[in-house]
PDB file of N, CA and C in Angstrom:
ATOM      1  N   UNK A   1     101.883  87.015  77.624  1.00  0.00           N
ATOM      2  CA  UNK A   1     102.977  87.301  78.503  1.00  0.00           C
ATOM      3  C   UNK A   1     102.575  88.423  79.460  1.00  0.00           C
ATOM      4  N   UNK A   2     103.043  88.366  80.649  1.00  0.00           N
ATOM      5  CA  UNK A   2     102.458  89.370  81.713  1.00  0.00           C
ATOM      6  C   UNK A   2     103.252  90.517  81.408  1.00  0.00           C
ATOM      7  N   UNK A   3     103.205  91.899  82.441  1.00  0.00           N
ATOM      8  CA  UNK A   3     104.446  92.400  82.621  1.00  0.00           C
ATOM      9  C   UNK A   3     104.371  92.467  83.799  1.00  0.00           C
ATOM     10  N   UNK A   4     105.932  92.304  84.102  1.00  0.00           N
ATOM     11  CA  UNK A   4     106.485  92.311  85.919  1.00  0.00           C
ATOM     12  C   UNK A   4     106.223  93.749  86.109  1.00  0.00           C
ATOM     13  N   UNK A   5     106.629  94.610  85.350  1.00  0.00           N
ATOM     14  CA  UNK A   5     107.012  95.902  85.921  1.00  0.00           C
ATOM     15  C   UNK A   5     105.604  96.589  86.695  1.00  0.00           C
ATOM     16  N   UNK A   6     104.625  96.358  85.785  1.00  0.00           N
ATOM     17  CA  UNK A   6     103.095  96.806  86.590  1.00  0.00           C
ATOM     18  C   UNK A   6     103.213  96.378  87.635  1.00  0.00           C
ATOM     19  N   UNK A   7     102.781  94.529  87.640  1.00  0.00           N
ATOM     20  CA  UNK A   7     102.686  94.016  88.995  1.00  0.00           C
ATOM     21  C   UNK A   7     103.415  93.516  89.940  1.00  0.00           C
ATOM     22  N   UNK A   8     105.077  94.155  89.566  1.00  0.00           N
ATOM     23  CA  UNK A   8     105.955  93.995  90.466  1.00  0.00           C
ATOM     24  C   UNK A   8     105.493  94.745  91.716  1.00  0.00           C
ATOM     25  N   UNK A   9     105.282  96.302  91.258  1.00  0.00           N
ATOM     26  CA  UNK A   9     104.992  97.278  92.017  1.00  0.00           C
ATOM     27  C   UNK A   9     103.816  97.521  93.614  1.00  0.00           C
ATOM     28  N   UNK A  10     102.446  96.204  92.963  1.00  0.00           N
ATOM     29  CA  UNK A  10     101.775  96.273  93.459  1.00  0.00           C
ATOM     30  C   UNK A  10     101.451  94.844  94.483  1.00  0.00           C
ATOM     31  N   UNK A  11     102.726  94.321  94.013  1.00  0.00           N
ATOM     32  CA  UNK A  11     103.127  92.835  94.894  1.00  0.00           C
ATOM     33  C   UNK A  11     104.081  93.477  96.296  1.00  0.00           C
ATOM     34  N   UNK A  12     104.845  94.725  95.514  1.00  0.00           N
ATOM     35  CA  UNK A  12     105.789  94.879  97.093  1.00  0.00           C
ATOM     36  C   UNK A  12     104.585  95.758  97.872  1.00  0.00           C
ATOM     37  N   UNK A  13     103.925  96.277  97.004  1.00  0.00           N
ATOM     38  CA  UNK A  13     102.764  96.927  98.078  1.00  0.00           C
ATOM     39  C   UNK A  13     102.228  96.149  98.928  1.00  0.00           C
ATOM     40  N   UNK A  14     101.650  94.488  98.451  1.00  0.00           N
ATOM     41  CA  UNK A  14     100.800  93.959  99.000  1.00  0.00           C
ATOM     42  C   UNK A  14     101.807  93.331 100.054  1.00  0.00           C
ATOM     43  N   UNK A  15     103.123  92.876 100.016  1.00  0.00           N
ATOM     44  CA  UNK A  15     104.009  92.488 101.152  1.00  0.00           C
ATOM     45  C   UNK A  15     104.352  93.494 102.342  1.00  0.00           C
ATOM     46  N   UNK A  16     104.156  94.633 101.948  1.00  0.00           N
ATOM     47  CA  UNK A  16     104.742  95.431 102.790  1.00  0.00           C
ATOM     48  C   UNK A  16     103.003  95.789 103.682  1.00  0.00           C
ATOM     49  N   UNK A  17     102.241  95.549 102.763  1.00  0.00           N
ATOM     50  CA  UNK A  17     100.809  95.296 103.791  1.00  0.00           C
ATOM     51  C   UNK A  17     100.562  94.414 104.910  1.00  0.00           C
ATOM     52  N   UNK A  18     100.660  93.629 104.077  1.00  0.00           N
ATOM     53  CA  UNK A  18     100.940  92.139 104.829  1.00  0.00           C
ATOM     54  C   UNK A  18     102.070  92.245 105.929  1.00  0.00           C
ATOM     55  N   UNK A  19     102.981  92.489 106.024  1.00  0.00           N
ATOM     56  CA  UNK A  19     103.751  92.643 107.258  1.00  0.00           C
ATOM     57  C   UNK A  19     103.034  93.734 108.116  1.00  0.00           C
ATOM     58  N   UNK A  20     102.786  94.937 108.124  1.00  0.00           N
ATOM     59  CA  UNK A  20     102.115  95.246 108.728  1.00  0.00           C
ATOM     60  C   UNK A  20     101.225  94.763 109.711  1.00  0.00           C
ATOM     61  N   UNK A  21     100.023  94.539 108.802  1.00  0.00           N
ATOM     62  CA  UNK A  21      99.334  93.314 109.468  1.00  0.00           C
ATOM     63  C   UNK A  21      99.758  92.408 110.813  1.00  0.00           C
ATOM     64  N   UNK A  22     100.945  91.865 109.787  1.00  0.00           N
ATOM     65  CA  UNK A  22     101.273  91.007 110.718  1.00  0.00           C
ATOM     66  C   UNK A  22     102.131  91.555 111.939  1.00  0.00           C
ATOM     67  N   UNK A  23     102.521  92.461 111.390  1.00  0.00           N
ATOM     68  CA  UNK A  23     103.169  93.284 113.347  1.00  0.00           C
ATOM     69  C   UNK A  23     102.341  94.125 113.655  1.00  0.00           C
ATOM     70  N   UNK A  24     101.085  94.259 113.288  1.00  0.00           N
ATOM     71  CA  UNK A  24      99.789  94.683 114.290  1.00  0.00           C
ATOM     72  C   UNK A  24      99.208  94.258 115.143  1.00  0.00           C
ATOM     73  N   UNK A  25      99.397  92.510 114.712  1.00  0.00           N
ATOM     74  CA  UNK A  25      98.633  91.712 115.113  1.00  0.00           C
ATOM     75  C   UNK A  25      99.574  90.941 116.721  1.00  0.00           C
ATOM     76  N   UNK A  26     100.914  90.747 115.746  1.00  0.00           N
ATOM     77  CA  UNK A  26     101.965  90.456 116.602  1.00  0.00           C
ATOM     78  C   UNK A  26     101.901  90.963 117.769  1.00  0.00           C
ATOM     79  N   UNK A  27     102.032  92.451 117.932  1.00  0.00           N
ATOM     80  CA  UNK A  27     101.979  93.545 118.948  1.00  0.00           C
ATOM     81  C   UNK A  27     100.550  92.825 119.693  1.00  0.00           C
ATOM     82  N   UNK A  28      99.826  93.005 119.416  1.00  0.00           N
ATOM     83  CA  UNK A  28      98.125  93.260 120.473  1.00  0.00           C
ATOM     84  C   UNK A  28      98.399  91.393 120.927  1.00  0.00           C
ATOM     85  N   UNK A  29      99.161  90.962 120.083  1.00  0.00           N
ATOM     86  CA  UNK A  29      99.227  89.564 121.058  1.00  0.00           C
ATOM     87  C   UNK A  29     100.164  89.306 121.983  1.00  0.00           C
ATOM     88  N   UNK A  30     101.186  90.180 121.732  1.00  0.00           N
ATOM     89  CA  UNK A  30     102.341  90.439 122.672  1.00  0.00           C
ATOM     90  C   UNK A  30     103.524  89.892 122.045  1.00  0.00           C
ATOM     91  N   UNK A  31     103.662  88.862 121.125  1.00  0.00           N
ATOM     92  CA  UNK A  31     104.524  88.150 120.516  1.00  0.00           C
ATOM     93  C   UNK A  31     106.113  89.239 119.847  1.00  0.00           C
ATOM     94  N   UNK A  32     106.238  89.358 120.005  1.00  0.00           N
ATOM     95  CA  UNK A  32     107.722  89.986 119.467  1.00  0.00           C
ATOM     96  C   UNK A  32     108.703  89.746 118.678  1.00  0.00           C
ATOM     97  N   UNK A  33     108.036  90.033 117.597  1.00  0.00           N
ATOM     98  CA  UNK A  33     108.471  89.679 116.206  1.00  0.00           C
ATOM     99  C   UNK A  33     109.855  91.217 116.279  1.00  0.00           C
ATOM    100  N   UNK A  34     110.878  90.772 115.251  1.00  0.00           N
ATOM    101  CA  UNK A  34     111.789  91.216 114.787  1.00  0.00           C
ATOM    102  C   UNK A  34     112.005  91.248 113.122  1.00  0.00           C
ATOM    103  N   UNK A  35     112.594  92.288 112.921  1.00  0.00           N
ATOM    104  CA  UNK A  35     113.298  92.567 111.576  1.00  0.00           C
ATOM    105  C   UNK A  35     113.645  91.423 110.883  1.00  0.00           C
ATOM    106  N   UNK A  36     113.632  90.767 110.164  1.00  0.00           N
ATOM    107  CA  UNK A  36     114.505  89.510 109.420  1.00  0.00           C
ATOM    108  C   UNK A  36     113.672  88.165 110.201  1.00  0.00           C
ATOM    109  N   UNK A  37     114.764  87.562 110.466  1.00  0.00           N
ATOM    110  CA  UNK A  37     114.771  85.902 111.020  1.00  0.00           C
ATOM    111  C   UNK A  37     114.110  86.145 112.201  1.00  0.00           C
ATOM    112  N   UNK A  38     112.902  85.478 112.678  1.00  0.00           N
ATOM    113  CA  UNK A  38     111.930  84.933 113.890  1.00  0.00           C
ATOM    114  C   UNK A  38     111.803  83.565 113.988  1.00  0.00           C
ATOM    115  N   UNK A  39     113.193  82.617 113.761  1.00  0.00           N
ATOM    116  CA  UNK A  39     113.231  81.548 114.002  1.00  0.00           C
ATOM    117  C   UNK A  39     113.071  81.044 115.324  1.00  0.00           C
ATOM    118  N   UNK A  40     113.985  82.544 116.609  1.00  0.00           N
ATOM    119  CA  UNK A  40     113.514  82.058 117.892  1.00  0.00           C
ATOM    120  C   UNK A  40     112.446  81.898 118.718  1.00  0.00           C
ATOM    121  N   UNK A  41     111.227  82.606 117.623  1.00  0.00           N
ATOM    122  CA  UNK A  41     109.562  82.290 118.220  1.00  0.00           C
ATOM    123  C   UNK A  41     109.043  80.435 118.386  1.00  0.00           C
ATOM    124  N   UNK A  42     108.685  80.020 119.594  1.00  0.00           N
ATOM    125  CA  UNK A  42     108.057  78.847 119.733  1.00  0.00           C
ATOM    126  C   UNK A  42     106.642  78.514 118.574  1.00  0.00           C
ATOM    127  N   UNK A  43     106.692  77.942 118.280  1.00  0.00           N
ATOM    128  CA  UNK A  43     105.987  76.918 117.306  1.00  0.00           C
ATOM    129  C   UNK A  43     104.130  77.646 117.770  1.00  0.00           C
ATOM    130  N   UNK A  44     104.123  77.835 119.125  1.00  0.00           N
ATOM    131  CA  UNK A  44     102.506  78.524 119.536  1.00  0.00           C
ATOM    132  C   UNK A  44     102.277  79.974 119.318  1.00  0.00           C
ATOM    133  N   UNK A  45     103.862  80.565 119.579  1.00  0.00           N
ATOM    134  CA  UNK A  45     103.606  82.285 119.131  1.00  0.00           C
ATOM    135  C   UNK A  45     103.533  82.181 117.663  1.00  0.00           C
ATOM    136  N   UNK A  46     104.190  81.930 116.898  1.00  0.00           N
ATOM    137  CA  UNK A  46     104.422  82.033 115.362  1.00  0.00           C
ATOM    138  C   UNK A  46     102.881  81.611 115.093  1.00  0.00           C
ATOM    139  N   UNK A  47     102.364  80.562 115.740  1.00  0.00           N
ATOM    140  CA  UNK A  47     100.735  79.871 115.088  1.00  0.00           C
ATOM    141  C   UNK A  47      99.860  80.828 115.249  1.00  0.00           C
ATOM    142  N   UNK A  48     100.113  81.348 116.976  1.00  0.00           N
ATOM    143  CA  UNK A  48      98.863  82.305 117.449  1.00  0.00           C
ATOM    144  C   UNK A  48      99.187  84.246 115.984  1.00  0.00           C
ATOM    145  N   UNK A  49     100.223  84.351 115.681  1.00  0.00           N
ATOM    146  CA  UNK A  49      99.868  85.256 115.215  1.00  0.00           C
ATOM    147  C   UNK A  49      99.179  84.655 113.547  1.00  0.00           C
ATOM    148  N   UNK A  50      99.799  83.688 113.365  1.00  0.00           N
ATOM    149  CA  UNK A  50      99.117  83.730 111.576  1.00  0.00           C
ATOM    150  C   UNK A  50      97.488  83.269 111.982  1.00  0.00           C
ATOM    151  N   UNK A  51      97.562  82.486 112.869  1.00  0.00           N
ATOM    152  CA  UNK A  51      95.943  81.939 113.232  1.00  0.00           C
ATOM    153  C   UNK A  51      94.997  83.250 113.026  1.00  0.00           C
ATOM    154  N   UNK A  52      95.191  84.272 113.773  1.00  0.00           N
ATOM    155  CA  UNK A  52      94.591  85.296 114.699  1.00  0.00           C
ATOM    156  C   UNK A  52      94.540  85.835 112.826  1.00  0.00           C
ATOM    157  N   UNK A  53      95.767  86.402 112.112  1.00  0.00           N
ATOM    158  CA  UNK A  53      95.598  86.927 111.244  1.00  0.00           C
ATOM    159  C   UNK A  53      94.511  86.564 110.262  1.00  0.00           C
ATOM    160  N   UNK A  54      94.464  85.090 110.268  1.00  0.00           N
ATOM    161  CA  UNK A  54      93.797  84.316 109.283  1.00  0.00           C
ATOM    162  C   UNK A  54      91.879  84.711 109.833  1.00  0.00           C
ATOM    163  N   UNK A  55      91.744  84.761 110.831  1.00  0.00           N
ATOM    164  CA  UNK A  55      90.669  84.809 111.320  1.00  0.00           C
ATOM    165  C   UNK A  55      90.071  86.090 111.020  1.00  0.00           C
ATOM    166  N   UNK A  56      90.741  87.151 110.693  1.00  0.00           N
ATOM    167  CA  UNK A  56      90.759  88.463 110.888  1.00  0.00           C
ATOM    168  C   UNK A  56      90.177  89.074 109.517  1.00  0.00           C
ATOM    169  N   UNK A  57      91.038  88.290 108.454  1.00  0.00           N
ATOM    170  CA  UNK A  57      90.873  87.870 107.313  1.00  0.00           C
ATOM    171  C   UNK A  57      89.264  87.545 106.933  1.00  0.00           C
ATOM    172  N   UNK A  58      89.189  86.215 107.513  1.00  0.00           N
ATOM    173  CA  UNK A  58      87.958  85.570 107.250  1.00  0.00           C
ATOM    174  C   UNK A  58      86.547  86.786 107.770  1.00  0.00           C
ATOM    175  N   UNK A  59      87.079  86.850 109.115  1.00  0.00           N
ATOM    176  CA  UNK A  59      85.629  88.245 109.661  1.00  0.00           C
ATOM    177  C   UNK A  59      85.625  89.568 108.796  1.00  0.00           C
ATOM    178  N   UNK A  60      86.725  89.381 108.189  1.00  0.00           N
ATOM    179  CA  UNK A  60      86.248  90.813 107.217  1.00  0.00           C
ATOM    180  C   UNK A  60      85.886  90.751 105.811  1.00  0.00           C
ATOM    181  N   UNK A  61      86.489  89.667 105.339  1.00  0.00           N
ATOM    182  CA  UNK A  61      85.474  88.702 103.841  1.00  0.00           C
ATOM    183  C   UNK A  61      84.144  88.827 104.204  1.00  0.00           C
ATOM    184  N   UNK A  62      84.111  88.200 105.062  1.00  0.00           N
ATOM    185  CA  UNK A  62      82.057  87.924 105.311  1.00  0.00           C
ATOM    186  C   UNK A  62      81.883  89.105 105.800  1.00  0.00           C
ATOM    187  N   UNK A  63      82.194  89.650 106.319  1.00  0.00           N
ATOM    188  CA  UNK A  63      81.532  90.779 106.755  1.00  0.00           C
ATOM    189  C   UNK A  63      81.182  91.953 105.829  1.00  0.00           C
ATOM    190  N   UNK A  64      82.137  91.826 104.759  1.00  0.00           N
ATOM    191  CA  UNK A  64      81.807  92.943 103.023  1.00  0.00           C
ATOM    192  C   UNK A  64      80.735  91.979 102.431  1.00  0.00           C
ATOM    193  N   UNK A  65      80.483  90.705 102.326  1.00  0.00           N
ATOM    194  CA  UNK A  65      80.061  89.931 101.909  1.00  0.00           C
ATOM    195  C   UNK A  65      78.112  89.970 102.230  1.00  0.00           C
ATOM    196  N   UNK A  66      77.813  90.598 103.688  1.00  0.00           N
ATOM    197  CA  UNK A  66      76.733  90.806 103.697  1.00  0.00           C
ATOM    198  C   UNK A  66      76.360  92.057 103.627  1.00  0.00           C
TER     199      UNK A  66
END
């Protein structure tokens, strides 16, 4: 059996990273993300920021990697 209480703690860490991220990324792309619901982002802003994130991701895996 796990315990939540450890890795509750270090899951809201990793979300509250992760947003970050993602309104870092948001910002330098110009996209204008909001608090809560970003349902009114078009289908290409919402892609271009997780894309960009995902990529960002990947160049810094390989890049510890060599």
């Amino acid at each position: 059996m796990t315990n939540k209480t450890s890795s509750s703690g270090s899951n809201k860490e990793n979300k509250a990273a992760l947003n970050r991220f993602k309104n870092e990324v948001a910002s330098e792309l110009g996209v204008n993300l909001k608090e809560g619901y970003n349902g009114d982002l078009t289908s290409k802003e919402a892609g271009s920021v997780g894309g960009e994130m995902v990529k960002r991701m990947i160049k810094k895996q390989t890049d510890s990697m060599q």
